[in-house]
N, C-alpha and C. Protein backbone atom coordinates (compact mmCIF):
# COMPACT_ATOMS: atom_id res chain seq x y z
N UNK A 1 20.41 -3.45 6.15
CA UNK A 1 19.71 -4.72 6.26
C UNK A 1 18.52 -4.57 7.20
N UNK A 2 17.70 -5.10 7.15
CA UNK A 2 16.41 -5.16 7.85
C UNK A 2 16.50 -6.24 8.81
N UNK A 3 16.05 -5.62 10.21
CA UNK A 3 16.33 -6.58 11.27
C UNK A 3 14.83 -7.45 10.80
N UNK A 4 15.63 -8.78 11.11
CA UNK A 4 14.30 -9.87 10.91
C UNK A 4 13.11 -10.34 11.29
N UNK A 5 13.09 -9.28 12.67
CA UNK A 5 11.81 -9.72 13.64
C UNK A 5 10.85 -8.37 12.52
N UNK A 6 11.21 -7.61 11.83
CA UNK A 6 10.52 -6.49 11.08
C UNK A 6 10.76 -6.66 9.57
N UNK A 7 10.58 -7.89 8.91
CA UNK A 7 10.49 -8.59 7.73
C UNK A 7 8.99 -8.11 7.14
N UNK A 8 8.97 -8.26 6.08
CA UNK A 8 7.24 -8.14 5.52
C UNK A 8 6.94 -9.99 5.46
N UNK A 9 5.92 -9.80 5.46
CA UNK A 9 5.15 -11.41 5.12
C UNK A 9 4.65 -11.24 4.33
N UNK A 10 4.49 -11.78 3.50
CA UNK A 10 2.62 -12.21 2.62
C UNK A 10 2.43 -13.36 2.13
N UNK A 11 1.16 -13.66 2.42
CA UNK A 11 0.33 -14.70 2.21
C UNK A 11 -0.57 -14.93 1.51
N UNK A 12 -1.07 -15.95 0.77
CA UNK A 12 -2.38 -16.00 0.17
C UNK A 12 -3.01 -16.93 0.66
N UNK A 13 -4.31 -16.25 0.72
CA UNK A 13 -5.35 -17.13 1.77
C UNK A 13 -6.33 -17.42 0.79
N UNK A 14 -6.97 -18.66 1.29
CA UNK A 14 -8.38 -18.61 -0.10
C UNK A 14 -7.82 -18.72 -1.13
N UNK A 15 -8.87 -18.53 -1.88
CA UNK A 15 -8.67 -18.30 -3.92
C UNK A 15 -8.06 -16.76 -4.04
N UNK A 16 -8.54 -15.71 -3.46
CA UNK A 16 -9.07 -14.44 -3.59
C UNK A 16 -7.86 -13.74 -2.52
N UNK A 17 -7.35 -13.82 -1.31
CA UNK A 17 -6.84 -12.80 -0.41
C UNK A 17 -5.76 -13.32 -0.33
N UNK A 18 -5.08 -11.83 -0.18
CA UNK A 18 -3.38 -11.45 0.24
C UNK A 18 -3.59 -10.98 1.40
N UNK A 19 -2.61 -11.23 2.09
CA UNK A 19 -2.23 -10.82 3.33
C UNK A 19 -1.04 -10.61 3.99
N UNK A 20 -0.68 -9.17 4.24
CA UNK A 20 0.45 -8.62 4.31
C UNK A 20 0.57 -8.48 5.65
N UNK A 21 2.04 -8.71 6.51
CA UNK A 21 1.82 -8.01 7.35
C UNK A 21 3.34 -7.54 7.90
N UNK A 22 3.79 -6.37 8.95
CA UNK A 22 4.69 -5.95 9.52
C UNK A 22 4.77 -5.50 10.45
N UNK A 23 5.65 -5.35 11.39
CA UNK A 23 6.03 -4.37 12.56
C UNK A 23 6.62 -3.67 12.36
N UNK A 24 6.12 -2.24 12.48
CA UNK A 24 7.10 -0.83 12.32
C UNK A 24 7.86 -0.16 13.47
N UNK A 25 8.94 0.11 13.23
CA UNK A 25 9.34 0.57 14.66
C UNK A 25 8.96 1.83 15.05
N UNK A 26 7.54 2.63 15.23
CA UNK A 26 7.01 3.88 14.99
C UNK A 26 5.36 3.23 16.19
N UNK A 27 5.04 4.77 16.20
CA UNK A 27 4.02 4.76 17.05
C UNK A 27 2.50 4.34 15.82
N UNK A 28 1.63 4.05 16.06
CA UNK A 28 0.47 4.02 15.10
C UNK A 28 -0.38 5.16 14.55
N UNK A 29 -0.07 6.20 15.17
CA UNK A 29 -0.40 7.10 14.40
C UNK A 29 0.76 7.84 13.28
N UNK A 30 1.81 7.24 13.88
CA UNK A 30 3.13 8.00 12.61
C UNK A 30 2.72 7.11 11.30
N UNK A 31 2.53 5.78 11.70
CA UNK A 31 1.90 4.61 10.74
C UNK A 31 1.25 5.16 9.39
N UNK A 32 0.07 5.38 10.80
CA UNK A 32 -1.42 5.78 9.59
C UNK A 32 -1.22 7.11 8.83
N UNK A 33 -0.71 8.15 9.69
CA UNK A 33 -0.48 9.26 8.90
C UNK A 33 0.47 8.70 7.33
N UNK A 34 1.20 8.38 7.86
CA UNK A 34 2.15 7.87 6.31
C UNK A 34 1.58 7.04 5.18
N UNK A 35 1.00 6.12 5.67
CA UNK A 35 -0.31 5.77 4.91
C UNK A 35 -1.08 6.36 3.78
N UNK A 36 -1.19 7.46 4.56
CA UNK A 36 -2.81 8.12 4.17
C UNK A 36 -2.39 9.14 3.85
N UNK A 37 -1.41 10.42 4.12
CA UNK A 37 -1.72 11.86 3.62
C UNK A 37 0.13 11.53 2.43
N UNK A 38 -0.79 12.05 1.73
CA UNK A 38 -0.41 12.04 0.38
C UNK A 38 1.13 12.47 0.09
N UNK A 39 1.80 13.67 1.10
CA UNK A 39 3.11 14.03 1.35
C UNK A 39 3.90 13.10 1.73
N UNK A 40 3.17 11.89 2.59
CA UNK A 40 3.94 11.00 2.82
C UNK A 40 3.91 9.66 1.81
N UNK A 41 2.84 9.65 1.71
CA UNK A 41 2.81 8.57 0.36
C UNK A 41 3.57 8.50 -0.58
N UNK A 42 3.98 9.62 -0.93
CA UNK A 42 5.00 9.76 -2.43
C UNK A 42 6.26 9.19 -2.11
N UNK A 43 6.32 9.93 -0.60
CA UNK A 43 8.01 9.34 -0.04
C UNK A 43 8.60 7.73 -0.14
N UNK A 44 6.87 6.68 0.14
CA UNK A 44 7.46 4.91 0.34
C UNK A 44 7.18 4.42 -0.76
N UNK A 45 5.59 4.52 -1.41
CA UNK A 45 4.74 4.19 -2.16
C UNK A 45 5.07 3.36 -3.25
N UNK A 46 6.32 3.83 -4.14
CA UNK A 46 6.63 3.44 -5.22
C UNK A 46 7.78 2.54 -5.20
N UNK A 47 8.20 1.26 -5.30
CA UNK A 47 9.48 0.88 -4.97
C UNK A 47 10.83 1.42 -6.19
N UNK A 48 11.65 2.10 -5.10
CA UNK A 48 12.64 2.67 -5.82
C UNK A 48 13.46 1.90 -6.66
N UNK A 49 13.61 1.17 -6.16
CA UNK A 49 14.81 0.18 -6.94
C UNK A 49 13.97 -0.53 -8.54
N UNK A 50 12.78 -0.33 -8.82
CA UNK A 50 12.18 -0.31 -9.67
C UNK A 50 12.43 0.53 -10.83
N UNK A 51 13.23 1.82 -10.24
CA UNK A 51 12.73 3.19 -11.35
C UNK A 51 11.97 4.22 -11.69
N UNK A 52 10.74 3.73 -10.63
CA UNK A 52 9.61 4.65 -10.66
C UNK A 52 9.43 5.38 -9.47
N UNK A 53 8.45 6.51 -9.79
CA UNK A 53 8.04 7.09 -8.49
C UNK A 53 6.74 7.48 -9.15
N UNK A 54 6.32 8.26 -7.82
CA UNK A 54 4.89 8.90 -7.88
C UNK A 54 4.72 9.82 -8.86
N UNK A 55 3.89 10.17 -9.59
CA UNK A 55 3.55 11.53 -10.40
C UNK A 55 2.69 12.23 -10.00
N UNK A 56 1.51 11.04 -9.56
CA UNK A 56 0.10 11.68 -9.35
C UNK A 56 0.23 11.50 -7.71
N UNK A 57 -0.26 11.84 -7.12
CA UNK A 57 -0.70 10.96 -5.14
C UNK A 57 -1.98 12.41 -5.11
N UNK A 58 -2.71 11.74 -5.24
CA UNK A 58 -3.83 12.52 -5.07
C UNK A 58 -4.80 11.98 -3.83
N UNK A 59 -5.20 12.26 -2.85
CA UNK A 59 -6.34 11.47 -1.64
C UNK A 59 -7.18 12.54 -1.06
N UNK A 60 -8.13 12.25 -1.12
CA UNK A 60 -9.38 13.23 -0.04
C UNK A 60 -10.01 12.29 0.62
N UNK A 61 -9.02 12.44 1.87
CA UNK A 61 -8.81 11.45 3.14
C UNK A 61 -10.23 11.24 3.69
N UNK A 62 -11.21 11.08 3.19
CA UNK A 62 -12.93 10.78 4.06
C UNK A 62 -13.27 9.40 3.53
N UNK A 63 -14.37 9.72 4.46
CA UNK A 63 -15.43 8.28 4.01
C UNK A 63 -16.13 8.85 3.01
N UNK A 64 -15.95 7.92 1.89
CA UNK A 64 -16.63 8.13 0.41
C UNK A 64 -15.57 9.07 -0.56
N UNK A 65 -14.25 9.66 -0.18
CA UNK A 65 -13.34 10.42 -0.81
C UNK A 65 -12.67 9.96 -1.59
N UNK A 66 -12.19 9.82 -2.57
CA UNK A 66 -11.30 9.07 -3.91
C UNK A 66 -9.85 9.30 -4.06
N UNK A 67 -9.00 8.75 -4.11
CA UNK A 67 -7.31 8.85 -4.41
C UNK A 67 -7.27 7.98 -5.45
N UNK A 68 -6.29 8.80 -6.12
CA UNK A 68 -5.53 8.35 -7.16
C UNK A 68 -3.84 8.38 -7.23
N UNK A 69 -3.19 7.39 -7.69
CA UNK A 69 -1.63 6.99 -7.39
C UNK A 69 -1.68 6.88 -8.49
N UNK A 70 -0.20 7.50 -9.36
CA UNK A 70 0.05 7.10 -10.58
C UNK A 70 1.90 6.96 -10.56
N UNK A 71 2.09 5.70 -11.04
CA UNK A 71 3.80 5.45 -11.35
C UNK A 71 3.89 5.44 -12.48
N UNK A 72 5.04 6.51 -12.55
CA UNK A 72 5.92 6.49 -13.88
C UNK A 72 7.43 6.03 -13.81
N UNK A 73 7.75 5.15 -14.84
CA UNK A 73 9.32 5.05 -15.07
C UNK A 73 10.20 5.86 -15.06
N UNK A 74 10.81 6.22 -14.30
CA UNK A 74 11.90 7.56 -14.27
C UNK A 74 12.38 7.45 -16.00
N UNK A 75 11.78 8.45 -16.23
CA UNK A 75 13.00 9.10 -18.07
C UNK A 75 11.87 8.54 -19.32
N UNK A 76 10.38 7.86 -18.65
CA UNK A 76 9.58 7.51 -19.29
C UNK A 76 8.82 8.78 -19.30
N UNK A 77 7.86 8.86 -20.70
CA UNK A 77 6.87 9.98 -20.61
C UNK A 77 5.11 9.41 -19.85
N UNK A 78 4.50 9.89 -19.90
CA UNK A 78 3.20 9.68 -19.72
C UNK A 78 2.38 8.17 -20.07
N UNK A 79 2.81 8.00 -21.51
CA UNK A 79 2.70 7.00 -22.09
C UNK A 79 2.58 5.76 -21.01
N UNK A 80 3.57 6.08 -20.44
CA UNK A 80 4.01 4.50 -19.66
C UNK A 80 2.91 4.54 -18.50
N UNK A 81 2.47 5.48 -18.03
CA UNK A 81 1.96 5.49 -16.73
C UNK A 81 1.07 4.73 -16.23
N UNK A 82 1.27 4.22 -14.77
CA UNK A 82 0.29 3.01 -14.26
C UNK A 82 -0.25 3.74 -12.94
N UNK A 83 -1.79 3.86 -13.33
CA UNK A 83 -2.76 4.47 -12.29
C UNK A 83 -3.04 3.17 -11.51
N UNK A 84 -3.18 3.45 -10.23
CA UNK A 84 -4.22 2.84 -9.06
C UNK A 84 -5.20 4.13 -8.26
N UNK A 85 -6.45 3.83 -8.36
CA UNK A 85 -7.08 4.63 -7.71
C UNK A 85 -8.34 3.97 -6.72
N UNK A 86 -9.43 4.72 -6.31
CA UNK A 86 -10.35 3.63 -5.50
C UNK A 86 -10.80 5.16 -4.42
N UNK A 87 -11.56 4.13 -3.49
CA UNK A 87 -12.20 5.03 -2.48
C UNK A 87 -12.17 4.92 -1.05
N UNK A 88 -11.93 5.44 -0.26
CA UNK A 88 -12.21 5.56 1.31
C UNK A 88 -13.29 4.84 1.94
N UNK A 89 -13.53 3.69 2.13
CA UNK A 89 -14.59 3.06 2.89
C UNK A 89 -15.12 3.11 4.56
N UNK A 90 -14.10 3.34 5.04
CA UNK A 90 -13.93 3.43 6.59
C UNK A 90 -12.73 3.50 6.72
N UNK A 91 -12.75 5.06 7.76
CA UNK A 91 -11.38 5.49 8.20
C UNK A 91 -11.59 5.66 9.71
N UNK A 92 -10.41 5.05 10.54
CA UNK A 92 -10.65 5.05 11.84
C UNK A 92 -9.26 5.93 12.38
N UNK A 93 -8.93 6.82 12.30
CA UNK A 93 -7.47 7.36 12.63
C UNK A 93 -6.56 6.43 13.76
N UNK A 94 -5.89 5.67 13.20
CA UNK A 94 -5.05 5.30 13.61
C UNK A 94 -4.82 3.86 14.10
N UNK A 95 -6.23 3.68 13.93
CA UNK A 95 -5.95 1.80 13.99
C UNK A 95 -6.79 1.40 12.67
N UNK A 96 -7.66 1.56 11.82
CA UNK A 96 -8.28 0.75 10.39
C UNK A 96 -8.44 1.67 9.24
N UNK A 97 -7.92 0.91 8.01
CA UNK A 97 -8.73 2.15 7.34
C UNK A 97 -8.93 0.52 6.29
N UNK A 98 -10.30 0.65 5.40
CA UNK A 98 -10.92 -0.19 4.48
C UNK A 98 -11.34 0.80 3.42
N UNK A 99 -10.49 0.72 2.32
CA UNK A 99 -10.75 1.17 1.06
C UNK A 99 -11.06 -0.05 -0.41
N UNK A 100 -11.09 0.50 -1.12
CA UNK A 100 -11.12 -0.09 -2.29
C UNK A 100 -9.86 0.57 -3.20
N UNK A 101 -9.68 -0.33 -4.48
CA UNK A 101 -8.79 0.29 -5.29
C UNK A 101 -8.45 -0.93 -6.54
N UNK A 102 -8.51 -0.06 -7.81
CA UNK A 102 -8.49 -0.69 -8.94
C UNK A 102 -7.26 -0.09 -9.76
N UNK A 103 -7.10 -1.06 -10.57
CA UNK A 103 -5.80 -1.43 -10.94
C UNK A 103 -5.81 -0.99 -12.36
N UNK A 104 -5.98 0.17 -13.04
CA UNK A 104 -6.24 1.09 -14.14
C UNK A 104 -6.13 0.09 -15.40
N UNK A 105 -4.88 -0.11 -15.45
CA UNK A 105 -4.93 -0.92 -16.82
C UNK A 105 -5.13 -2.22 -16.65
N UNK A 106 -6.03 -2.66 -15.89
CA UNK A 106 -6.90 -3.89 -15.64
C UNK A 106 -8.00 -3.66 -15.06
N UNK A 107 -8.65 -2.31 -15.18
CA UNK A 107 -9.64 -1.91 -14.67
C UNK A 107 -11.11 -2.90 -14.84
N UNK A 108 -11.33 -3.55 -15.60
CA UNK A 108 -11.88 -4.40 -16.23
C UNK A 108 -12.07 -5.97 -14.89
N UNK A 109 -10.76 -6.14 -14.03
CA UNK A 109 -11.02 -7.19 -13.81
C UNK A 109 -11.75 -6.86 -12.08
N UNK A 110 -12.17 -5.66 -12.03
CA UNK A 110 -13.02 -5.11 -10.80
C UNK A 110 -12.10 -4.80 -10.03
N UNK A 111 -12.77 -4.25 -8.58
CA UNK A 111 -11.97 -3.50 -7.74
C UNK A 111 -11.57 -4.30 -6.51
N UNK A 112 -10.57 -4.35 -5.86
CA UNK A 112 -9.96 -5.02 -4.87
C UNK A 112 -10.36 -4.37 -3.68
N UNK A 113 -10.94 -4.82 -1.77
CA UNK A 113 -10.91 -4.17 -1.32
C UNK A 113 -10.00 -4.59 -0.47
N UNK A 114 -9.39 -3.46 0.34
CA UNK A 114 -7.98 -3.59 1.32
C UNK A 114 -8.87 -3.26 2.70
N UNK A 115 -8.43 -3.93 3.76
CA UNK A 115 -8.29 -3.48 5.16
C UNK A 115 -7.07 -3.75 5.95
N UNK A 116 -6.98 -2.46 6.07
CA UNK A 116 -5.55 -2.43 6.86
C UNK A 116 -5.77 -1.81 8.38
N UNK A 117 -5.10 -2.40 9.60
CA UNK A 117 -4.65 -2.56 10.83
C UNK A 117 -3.66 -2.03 11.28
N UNK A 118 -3.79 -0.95 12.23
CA UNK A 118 -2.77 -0.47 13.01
C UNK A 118 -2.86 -1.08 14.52
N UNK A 119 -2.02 -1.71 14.67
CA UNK A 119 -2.37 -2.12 16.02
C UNK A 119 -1.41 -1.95 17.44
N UNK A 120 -0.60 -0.63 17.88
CA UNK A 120 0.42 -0.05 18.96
C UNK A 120 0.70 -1.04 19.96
N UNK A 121 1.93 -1.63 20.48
CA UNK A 121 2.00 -2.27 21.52
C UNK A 121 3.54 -1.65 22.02
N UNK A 122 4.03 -1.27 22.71
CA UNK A 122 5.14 -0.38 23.21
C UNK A 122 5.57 0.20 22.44
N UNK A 123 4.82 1.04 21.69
CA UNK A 123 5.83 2.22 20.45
C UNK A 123 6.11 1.48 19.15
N UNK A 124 5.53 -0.14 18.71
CA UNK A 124 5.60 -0.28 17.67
C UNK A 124 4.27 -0.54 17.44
N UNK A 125 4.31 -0.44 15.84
CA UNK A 125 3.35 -0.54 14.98
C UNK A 125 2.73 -2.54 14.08
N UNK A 126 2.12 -2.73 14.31
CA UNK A 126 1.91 -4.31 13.69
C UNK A 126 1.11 -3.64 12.88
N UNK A 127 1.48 -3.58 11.56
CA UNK A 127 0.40 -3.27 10.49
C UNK A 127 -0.02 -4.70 9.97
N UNK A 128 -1.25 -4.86 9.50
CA UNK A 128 -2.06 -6.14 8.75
C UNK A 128 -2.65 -5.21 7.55
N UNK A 129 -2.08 -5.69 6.11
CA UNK A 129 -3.36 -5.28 5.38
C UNK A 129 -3.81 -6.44 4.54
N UNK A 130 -5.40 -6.61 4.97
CA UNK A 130 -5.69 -7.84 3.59
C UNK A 130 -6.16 -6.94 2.67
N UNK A 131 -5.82 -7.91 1.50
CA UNK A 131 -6.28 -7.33 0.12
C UNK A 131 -7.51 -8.85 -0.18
N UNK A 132 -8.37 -8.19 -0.41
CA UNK A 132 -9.95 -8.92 -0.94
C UNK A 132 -9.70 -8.77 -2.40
N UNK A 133 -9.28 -9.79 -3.46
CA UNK A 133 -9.55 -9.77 -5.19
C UNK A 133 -10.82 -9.60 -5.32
N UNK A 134 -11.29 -9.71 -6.32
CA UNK A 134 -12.70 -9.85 -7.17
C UNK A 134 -12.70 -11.40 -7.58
N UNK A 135 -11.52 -11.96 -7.82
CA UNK A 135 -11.38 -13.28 -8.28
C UNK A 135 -10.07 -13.61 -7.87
N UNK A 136 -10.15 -15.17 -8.23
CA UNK A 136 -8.55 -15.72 -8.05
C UNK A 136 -8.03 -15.41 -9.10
N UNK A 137 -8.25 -15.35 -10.37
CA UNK A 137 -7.32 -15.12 -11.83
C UNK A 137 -6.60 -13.72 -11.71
N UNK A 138 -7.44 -12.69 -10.78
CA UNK A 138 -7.31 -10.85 -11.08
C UNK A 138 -6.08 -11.35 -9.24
N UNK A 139 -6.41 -11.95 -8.66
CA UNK A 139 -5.35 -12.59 -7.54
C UNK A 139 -4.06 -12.50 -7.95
N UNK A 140 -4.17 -13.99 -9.02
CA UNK A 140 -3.07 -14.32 -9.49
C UNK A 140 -2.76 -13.52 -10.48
N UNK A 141 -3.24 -12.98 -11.22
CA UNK A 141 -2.55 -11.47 -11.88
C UNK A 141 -1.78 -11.08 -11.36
N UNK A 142 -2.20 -10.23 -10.02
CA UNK A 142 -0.95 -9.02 -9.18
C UNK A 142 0.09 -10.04 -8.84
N UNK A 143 -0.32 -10.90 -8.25
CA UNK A 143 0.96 -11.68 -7.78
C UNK A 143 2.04 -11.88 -9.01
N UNK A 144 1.63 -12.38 -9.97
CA UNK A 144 2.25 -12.56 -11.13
C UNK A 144 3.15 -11.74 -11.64
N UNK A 145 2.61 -10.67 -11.55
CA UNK A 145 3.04 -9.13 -12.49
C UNK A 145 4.00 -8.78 -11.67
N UNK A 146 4.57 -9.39 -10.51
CA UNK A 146 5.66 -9.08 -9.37
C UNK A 146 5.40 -8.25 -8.14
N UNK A 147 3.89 -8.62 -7.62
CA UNK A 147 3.66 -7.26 -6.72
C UNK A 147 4.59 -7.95 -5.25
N UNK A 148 4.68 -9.23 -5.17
CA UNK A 148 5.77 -9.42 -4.04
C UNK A 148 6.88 -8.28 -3.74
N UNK A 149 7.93 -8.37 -4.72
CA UNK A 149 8.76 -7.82 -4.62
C UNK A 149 8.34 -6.14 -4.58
N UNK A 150 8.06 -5.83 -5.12
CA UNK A 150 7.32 -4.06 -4.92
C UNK A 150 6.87 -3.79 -3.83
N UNK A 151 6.30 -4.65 -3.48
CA UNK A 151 5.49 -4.51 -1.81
C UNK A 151 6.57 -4.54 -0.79
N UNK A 152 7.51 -5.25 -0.97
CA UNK A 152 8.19 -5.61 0.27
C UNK A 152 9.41 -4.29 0.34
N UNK A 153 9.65 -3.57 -1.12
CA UNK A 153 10.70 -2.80 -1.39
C UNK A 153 10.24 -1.63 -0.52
N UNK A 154 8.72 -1.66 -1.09
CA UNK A 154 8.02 -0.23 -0.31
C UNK A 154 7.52 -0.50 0.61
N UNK A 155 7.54 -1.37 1.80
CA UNK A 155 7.58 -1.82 3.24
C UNK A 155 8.43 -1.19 3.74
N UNK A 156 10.08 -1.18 3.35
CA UNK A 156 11.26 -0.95 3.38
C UNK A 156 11.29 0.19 3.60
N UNK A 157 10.96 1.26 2.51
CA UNK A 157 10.86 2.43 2.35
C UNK A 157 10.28 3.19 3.54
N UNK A 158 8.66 2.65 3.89
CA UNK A 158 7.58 3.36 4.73
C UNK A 158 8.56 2.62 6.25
N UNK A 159 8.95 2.26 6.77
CA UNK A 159 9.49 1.54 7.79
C UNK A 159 11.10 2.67 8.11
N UNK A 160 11.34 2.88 6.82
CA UNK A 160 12.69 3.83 6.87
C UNK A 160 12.22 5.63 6.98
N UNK A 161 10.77 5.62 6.72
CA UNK A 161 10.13 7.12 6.89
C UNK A 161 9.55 7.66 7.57
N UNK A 162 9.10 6.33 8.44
CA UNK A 162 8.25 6.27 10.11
C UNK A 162 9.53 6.56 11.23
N UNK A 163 10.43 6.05 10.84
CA UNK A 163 11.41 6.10 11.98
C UNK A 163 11.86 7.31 11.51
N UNK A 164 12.16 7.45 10.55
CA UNK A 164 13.02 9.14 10.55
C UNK A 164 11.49 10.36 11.02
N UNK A 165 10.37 10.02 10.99
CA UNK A 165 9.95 10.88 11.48
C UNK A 165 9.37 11.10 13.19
N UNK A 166 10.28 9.80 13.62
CA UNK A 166 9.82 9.82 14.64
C UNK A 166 9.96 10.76 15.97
């Protein structure tokens, strides 16, 4: 069970923004590293209880560098696969990083940008990430399509991978 003071939130603000946020029980750089380098990404990224995991985790961690995430259905072939990819906008090691990232098979409804917050106060982590839509409809899309629950599974996950690497 997840102690409650380390719950995920999210919110929608505006027409257009999500806003996530948590306390990790980890320092802010165990945070951001997990975040960002790709060995660790595969580990939270995908919510398990879904079925899927990573195939692709591709990142070239710079300003102006491109990653690509791809989930597949465990026992599904290729066919099924759902890319997210995007770019590195500003990386600050260990307290911001502002990327972009589009949503492959809705590539069409433009690219979302994220800024996410590391912010250390006695050995924990307060992560913030807003997500910026392109619109409220491409908004209410993700929300729709169940990204609540996925998000909060893989909160779970990255929160259970920060502490074991601590």
């Amino acid at each position: 069970m997840t102690d409650p003071k380390h719950d995920t939130s999210m919110e929608l603000r505006d027409d257009r923004d999500v806003v996530i946020a948590r306390t990790f029980n980890a320092p802010a750089r165990l945070v951001y590293d997990a975040w960002t380098k790709p060995e660790f990404v595969r580990r939270w990224w995908a919510p398990r209880s879904h079925g899927v995991s990573l195939v692709v985790c591709d990142a070239d961690i710079r300003v102006g560098g491109a990653y690509r995430y791809v989930m597949r259905k465990d026992g599904d072939g290729a066919d099924g696969d759902i890319g997210f990819s995007g770019r590195y906008v500003e990386l600050t090691p260990h307290s911001r990083i502002v990327l972009t990232q589009i949503f492959e098979p809705m590539a069409d409804a433009g690219e979302v940008v994220i800024t996410v917050s590391f912010d250390e106060v006695d050995g924990q982590t307060h992560l913030v990430s807003q997500e910026r839509y392109p619109s409220k409809e491409a908004r209410d899309a993700a929300v729709g399509a169940g990204m609540e629950q996925g998000m909060r599974e893989s909160m779970d996950q990255l929160e259970a991978l920060v502490v074991a690497l601590k």
